[in-house]
C-alpha atoms as a PDB file:
ATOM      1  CA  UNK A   1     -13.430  48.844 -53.303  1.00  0.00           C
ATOM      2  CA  UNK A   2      -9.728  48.271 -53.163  1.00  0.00           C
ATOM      3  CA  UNK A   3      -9.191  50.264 -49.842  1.00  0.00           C
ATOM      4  CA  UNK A   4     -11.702  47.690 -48.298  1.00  0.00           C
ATOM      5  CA  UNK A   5     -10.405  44.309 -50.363  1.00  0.00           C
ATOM      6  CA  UNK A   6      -6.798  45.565 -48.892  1.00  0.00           C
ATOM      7  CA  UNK A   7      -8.599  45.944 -45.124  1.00  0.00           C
ATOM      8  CA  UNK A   8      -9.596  42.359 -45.004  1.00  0.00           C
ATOM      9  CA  UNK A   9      -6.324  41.166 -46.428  1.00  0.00           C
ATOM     10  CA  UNK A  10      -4.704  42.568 -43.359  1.00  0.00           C
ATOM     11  CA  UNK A  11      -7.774  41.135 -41.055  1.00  0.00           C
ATOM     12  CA  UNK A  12      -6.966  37.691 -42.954  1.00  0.00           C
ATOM     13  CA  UNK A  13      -3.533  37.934 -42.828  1.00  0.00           C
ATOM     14  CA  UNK A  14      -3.961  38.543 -38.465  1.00  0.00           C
ATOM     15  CA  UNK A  15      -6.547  35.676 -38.061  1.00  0.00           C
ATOM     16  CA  UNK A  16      -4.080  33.592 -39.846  1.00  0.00           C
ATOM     17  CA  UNK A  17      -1.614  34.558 -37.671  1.00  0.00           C
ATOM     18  CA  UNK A  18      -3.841  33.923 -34.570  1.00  0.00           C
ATOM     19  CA  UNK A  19      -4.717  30.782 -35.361  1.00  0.00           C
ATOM     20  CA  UNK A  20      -0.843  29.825 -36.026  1.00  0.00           C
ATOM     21  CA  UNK A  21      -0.208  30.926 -32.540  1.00  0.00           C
ATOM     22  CA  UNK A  22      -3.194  28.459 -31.647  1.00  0.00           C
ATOM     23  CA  UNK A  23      -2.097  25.720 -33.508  1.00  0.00           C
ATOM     24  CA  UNK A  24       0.871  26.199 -32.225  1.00  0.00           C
ATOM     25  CA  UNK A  25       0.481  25.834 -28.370  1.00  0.00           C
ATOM     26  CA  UNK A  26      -1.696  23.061 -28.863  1.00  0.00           C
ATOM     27  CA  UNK A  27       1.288  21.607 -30.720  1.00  0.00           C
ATOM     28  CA  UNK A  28       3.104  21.599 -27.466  1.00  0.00           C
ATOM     29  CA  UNK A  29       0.743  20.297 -25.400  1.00  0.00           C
ATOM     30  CA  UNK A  30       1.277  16.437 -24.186  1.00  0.00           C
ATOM     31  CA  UNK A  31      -1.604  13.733 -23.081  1.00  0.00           C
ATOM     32  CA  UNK A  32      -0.530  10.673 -21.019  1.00  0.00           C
ATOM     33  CA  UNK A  33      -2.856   7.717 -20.940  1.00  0.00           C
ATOM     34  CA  UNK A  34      -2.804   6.046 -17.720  1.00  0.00           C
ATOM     35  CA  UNK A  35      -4.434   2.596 -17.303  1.00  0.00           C
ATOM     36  CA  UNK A  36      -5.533   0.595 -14.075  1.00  0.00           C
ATOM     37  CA  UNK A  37      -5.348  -3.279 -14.584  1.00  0.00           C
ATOM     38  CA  UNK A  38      -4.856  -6.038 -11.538  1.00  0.00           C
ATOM     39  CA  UNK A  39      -1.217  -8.086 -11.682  1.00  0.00           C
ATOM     40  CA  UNK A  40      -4.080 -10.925 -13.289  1.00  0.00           C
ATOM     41  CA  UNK A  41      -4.831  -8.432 -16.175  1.00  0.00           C
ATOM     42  CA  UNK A  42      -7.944  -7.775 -15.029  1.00  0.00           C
ATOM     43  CA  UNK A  43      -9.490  -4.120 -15.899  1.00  0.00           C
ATOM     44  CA  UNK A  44      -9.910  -2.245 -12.345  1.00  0.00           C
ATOM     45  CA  UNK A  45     -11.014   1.130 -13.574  1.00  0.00           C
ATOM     46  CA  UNK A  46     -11.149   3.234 -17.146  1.00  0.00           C
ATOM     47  CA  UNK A  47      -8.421   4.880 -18.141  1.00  0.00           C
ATOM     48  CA  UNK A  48      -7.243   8.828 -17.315  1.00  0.00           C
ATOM     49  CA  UNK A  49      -6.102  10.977 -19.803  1.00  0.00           C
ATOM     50  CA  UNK A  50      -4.171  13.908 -18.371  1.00  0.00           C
ATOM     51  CA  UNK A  51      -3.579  16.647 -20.564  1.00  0.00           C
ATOM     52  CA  UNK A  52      -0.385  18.796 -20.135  1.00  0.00           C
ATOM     53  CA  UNK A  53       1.222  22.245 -21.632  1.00  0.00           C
ATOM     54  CA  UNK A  54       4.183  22.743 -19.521  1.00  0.00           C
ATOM     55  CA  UNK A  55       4.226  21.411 -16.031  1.00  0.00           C
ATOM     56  CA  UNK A  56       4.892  16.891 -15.646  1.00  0.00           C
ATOM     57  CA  UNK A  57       2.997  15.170 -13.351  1.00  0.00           C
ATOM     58  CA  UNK A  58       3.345  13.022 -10.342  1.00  0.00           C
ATOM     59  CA  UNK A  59       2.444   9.236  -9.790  1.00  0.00           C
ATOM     60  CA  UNK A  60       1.161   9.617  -5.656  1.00  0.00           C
ATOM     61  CA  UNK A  61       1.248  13.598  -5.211  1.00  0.00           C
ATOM     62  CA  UNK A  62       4.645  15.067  -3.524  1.00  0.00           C
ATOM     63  CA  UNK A  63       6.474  12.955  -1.558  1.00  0.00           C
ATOM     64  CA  UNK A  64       7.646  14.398   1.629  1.00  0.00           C
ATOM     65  CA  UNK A  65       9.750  14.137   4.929  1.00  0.00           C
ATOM     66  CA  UNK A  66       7.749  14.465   7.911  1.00  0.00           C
ATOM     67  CA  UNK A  67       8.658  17.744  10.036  1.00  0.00           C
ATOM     68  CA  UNK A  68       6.586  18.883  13.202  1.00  0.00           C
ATOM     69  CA  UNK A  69       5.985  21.862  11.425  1.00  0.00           C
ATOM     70  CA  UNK A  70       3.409  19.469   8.811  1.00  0.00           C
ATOM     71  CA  UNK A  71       2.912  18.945   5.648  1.00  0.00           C
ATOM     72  CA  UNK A  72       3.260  21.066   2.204  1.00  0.00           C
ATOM     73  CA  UNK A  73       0.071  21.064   0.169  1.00  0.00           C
ATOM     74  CA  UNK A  74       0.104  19.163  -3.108  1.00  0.00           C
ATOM     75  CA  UNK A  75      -2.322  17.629  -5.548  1.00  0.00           C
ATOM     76  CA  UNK A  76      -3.118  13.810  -5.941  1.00  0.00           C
ATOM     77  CA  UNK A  77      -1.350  12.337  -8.553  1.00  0.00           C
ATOM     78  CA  UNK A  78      -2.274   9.322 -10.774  1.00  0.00           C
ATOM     79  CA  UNK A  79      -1.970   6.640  -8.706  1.00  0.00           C
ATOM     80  CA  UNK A  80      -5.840   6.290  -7.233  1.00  0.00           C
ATOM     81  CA  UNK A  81      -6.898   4.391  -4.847  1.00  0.00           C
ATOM     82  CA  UNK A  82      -8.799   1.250  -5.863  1.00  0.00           C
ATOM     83  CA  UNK A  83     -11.139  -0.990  -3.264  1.00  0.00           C
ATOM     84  CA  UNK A  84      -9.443  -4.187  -2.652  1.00  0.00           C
ATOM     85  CA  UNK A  85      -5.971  -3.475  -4.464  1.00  0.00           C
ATOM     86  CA  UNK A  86      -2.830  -2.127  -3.052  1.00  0.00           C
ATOM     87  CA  UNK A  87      -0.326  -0.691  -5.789  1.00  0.00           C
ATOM     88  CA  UNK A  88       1.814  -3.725  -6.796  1.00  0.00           C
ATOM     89  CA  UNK A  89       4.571  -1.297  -8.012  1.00  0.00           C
ATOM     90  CA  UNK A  90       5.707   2.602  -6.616  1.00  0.00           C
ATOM     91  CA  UNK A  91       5.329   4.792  -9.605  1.00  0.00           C
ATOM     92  CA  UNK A  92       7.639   7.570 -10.909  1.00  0.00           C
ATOM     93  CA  UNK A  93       6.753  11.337 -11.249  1.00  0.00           C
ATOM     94  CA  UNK A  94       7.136  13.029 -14.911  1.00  0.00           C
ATOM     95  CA  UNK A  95       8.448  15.976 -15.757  1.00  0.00           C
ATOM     96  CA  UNK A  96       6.630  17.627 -19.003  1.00  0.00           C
ATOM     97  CA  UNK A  97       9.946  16.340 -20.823  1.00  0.00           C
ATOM     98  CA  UNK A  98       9.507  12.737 -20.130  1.00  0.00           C
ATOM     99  CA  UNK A  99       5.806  12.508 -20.523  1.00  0.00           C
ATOM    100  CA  UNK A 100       4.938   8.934 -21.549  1.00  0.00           C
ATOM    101  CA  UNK A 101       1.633   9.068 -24.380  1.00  0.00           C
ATOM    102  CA  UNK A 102       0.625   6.064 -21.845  1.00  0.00           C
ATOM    103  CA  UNK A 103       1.657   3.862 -19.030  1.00  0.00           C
ATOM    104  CA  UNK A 104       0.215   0.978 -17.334  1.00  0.00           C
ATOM    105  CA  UNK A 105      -0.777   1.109 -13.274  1.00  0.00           C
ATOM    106  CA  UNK A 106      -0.666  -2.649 -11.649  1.00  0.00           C
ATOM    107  CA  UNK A 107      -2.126  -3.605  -8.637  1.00  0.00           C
ATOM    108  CA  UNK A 108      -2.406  -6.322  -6.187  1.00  0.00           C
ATOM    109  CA  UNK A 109      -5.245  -7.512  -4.609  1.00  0.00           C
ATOM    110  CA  UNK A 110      -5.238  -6.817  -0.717  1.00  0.00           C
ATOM    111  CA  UNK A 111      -5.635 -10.468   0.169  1.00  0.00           C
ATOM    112  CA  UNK A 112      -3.559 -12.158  -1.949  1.00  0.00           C
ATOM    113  CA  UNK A 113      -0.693  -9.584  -0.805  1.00  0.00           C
ATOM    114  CA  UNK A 114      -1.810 -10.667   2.843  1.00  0.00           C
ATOM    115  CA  UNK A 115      -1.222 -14.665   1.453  1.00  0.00           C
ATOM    116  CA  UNK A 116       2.060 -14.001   0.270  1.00  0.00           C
ATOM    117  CA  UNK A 117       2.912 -11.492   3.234  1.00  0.00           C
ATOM    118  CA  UNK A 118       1.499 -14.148   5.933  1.00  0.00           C
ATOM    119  CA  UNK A 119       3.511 -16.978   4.641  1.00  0.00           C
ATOM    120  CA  UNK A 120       7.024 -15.000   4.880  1.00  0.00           C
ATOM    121  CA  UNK A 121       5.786 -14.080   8.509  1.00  0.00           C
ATOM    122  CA  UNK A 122       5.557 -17.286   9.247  1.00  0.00           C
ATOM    123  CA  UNK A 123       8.433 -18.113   7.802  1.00  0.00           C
ATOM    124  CA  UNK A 124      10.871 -15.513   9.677  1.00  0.00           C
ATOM    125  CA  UNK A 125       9.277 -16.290  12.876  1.00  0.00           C
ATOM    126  CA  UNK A 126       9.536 -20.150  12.677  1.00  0.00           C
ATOM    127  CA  UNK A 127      13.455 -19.494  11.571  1.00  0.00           C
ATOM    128  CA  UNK A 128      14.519 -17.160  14.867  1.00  0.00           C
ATOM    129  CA  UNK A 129      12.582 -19.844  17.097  1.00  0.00           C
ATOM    130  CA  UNK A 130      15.028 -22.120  15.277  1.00  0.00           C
ATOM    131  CA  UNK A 131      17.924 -20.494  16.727  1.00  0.00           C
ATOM    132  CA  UNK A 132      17.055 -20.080  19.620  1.00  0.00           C
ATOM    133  CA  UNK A 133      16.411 -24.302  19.528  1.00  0.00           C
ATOM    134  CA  UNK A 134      12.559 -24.565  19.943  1.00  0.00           C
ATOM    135  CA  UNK A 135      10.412 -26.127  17.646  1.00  0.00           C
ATOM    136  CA  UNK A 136       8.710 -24.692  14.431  1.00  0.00           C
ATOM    137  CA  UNK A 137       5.390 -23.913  14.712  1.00  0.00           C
ATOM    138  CA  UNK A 138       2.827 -26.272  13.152  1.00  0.00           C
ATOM    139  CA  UNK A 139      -0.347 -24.635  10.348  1.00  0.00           C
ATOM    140  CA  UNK A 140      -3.715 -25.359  11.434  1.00  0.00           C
ATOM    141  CA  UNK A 141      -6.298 -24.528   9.309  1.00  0.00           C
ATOM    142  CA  UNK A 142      -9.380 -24.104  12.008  1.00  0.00           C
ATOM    143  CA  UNK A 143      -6.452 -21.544  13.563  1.00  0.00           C
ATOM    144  CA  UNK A 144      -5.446 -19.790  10.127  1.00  0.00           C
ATOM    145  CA  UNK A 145      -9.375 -19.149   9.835  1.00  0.00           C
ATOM    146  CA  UNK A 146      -9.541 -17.375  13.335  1.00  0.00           C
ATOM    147  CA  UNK A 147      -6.715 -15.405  12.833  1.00  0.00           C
ATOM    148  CA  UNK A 148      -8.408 -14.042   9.289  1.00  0.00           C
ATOM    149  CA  UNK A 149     -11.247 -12.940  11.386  1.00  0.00           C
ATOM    150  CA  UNK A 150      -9.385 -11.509  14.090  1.00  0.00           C
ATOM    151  CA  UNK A 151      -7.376  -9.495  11.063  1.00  0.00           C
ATOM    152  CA  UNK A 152     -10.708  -8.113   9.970  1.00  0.00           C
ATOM    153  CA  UNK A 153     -12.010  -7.703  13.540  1.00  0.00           C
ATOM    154  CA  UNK A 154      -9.168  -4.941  14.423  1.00  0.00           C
ATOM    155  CA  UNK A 155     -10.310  -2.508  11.590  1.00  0.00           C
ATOM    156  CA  UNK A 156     -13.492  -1.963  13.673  1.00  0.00           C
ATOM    157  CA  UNK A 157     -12.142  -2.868  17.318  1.00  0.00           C
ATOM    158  CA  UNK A 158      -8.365  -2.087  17.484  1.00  0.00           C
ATOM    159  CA  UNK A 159      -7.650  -4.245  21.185  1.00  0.00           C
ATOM    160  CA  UNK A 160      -7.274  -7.712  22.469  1.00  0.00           C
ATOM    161  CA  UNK A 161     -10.808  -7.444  23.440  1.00  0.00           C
ATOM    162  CA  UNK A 162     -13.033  -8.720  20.580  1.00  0.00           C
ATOM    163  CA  UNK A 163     -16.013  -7.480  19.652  1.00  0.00           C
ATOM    164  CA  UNK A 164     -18.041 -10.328  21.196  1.00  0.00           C
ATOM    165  CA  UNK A 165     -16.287  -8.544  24.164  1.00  0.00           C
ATOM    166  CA  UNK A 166     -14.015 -11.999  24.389  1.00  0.00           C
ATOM    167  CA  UNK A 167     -10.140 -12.690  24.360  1.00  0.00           C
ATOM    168  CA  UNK A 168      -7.813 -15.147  23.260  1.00  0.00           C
ATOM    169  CA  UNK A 169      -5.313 -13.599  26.154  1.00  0.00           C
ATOM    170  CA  UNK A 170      -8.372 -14.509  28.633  1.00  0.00           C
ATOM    171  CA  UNK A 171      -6.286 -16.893  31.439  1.00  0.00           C
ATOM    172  CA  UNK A 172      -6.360 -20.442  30.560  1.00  0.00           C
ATOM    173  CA  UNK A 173      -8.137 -20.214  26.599  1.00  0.00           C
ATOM    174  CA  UNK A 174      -5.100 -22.408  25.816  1.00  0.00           C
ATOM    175  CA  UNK A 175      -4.982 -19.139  23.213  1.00  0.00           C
ATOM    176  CA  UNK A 176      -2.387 -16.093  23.244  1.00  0.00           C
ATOM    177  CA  UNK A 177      -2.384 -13.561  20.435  1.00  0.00           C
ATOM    178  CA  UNK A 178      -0.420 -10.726  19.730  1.00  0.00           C
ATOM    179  CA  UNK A 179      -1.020  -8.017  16.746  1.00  0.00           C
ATOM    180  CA  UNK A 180       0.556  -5.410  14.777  1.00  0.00           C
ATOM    181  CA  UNK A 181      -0.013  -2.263  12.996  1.00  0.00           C
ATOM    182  CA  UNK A 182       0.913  -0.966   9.607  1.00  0.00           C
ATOM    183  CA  UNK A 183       0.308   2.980   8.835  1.00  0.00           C
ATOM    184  CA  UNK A 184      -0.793   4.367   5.725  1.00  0.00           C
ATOM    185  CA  UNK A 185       1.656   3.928   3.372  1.00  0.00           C
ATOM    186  CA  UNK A 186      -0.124   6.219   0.589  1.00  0.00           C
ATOM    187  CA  UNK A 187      -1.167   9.149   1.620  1.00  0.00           C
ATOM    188  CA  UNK A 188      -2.615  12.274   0.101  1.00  0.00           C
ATOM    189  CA  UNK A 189       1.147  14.159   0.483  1.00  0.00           C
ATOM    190  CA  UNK A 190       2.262  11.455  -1.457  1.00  0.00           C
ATOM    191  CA  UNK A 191       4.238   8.606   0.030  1.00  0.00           C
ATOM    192  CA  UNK A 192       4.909   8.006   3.461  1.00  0.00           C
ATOM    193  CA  UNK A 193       8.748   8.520   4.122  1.00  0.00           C
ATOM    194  CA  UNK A 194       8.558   9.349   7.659  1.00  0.00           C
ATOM    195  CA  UNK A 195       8.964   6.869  10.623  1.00  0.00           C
ATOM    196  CA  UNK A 196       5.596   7.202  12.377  1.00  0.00           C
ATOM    197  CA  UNK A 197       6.140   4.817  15.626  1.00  0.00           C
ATOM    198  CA  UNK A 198       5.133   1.850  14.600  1.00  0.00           C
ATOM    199  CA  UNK A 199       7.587  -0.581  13.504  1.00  0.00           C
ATOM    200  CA  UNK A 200       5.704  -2.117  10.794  1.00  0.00           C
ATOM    201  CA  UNK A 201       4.949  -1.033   7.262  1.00  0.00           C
ATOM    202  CA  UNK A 202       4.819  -1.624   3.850  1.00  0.00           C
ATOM    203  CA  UNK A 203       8.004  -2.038   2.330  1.00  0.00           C
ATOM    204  CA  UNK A 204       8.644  -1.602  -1.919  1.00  0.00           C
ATOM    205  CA  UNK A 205      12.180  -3.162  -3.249  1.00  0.00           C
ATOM    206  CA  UNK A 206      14.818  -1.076  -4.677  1.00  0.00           C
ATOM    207  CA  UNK A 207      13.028  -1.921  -8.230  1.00  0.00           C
ATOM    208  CA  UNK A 208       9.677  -0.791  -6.894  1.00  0.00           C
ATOM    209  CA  UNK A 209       7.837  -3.780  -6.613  1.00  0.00           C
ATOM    210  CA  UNK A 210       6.376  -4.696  -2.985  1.00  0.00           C
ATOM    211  CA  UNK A 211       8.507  -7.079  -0.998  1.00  0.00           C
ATOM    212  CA  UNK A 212       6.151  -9.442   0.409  1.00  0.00           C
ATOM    213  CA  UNK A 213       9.884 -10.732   2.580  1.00  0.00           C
ATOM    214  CA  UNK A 214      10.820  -6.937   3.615  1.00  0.00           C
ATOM    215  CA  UNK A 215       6.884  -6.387   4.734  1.00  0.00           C
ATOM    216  CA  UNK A 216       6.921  -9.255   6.817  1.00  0.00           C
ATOM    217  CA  UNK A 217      10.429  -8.549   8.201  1.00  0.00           C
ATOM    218  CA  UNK A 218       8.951  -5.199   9.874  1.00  0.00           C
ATOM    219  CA  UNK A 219       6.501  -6.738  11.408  1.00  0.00           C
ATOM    220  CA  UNK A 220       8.344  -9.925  12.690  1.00  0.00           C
ATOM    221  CA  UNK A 221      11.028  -7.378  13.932  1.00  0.00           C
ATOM    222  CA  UNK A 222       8.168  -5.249  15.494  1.00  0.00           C
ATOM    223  CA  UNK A 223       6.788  -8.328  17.474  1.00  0.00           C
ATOM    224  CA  UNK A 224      10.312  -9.719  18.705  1.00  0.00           C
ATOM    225  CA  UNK A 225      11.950  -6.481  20.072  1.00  0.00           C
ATOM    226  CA  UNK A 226       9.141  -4.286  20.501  1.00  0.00           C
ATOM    227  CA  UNK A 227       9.053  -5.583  24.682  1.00  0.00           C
ATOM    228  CA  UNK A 228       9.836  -8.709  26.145  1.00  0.00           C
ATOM    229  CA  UNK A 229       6.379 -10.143  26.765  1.00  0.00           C
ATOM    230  CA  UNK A 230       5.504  -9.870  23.168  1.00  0.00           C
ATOM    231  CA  UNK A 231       8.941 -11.273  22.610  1.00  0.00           C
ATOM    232  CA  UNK A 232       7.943 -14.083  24.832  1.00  0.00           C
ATOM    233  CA  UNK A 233       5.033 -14.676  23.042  1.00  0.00           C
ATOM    234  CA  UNK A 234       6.737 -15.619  20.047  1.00  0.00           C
ATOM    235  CA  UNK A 235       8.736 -17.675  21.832  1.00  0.00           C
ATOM    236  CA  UNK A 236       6.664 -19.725  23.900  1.00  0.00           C
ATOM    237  CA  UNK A 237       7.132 -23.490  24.416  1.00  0.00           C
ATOM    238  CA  UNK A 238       4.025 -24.360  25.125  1.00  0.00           C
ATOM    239  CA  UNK A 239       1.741 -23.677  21.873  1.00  0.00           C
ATOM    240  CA  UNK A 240       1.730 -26.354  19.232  1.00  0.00           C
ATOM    241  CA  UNK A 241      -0.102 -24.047  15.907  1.00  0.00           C
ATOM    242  CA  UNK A 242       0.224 -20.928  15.376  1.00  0.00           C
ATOM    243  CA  UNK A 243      -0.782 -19.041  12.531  1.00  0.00           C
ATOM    244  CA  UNK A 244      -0.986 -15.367  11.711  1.00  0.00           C
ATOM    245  CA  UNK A 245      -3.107 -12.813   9.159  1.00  0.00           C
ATOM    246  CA  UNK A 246      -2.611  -9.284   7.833  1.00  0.00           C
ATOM    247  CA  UNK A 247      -5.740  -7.282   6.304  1.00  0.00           C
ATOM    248  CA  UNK A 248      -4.187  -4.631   4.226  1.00  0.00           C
ATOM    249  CA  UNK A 249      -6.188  -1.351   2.782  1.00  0.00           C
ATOM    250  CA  UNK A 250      -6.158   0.419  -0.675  1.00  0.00           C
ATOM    251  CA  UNK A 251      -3.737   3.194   0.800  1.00  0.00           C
ATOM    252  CA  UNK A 252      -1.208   0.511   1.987  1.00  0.00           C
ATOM    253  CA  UNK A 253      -2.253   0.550   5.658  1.00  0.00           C
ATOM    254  CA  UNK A 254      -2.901  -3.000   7.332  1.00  0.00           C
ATOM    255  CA  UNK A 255      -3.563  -4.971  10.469  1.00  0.00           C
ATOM    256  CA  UNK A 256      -2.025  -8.287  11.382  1.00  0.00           C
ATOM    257  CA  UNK A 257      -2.922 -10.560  14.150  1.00  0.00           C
ATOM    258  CA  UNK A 258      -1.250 -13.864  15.285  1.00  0.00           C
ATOM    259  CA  UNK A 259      -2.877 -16.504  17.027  1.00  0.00           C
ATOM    260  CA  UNK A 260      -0.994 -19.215  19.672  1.00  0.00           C
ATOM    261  CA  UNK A 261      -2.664 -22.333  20.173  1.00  0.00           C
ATOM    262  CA  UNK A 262      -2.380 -25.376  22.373  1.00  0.00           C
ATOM    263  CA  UNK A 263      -2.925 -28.517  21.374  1.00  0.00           C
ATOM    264  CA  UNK A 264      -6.086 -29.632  22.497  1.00  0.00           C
ATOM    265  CA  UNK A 265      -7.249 -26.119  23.398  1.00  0.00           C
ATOM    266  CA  UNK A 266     -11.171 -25.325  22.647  1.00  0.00           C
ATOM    267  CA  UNK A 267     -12.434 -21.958  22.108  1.00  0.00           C
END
């Protein structure tokens, strides 16, 4: 009787120390909350829980350079992509160290960045013609409209040709138009740091927030130097309105088209 009382002392005494070891790890491990809200507060998606024992995590995957030789393989990270919202901010990575218990993911909805990004266009465009002593362009709403459409139009039909199998370059429309597009921005490797020949993209501030002004900078820059007849375009003496529209994506890609009208011109 004491030979076996002693026996499951020692079996006590190593389940004890079993479950220590268990209690223990679990004692290291780390959760991180993440939750998805719009810049209006509104709730876009419930909230992750990611549950960690050693390794951090990162916000859009691994961000990479772009080398002919591709891409290294990575995991997504916990940034997702949401219909209809662009991320209003660039997210940090977290090593297993500096694990928040929770963190907050904002982001904007894809046409109120296109607003915001539209009027800077505008804006920047309106202030070279200025130097160069021609007139500002004047806002029509019937034109601001078209353009929208024509935005939309390219995601499905990327040409000057419409898919009514029209065009506002047709010879005497008393129309021009010119477009631009923007890449993806967020991609599964993470986020786009490579320069993929087209001269506009999304552009995030210093403090991570997207620049509406630096956005609409790459894509006025694109359509004044990109060749002269675009150049041209912008700086035509003969249209009256003009108005322009981007359509941006989840993953930060977009398409932007500008419409030139004459006064008096009918479609």
């Amino acid at each position: 009787m004491k030979s076996r009382n002693k026996w499951l002392t020692i079996v006590g005494l190593a389940f004890g120390l079993v479950s220590a070891g268990l209690f223990s790890a679990d004692a290291d491990a780390k959760t991180m909350t993440v939750n998805y809200v719009s810049t209006t507060g509104q709730q876009l998606r419930a909230p992750i829980t990611y549950h960690r024992v050693s390794n951090g995590i990162n916000a859009f995957g691994t961000t990479y350079t772009y080398t002919m030789s591709g891409y290294p393989s990575t995991q997504a990270g916990y940034v997702k992509t949401i219909k209809g919202y662009v991320p209003h901010k660039v997210q940090q990575n977290y090593t297993y160290q500096n694990m928040p218990n929770s963190l907050t993911v904002k982001y904007i909805k894809e046409s109120t960045l296109a607003l915001k990004v539209d009027k800077q266009y505008m804006k920047q465009i309106n202030a070279y013609r200025a130097t160069k002593g021609l007139k500002a362009f004047k806002h029509r709403a019937s034109l601001k409209a078209k353009t929208v459409v024509r935005s939309k139009e390219l995601w499905t039909k990327l040409s000057h040709v419409r898919p009514n199998g029209q065009s506002y370059n047709a010879k005497n429309s008393g129309y021009a138009e010119v477009m631009a597009v923007l890449p993806t921005y967020f991609t599964s490797y993470g986020i786009s740091t490579y320069n993929s020949g087209q001269g506009a993209t999304i552009v995030y501030n210093s403090n991570g927030y997207v620049s509406y002004k630096k956005t609409a900078q790459t894509a006025s820059h694109e359509l004044l130097t990109c060749d002269a007849e675009h150049r041209d375009t912008e700086l035509n003496n003969w249209a009256t309105y003009s108005d322009v529209a981007f359509s941006f994506h989840a993953d930060g890609s977009a398409k932007m088209a500008q419409l030139f009208e004459l006064k008096g011109a009918k479609e």
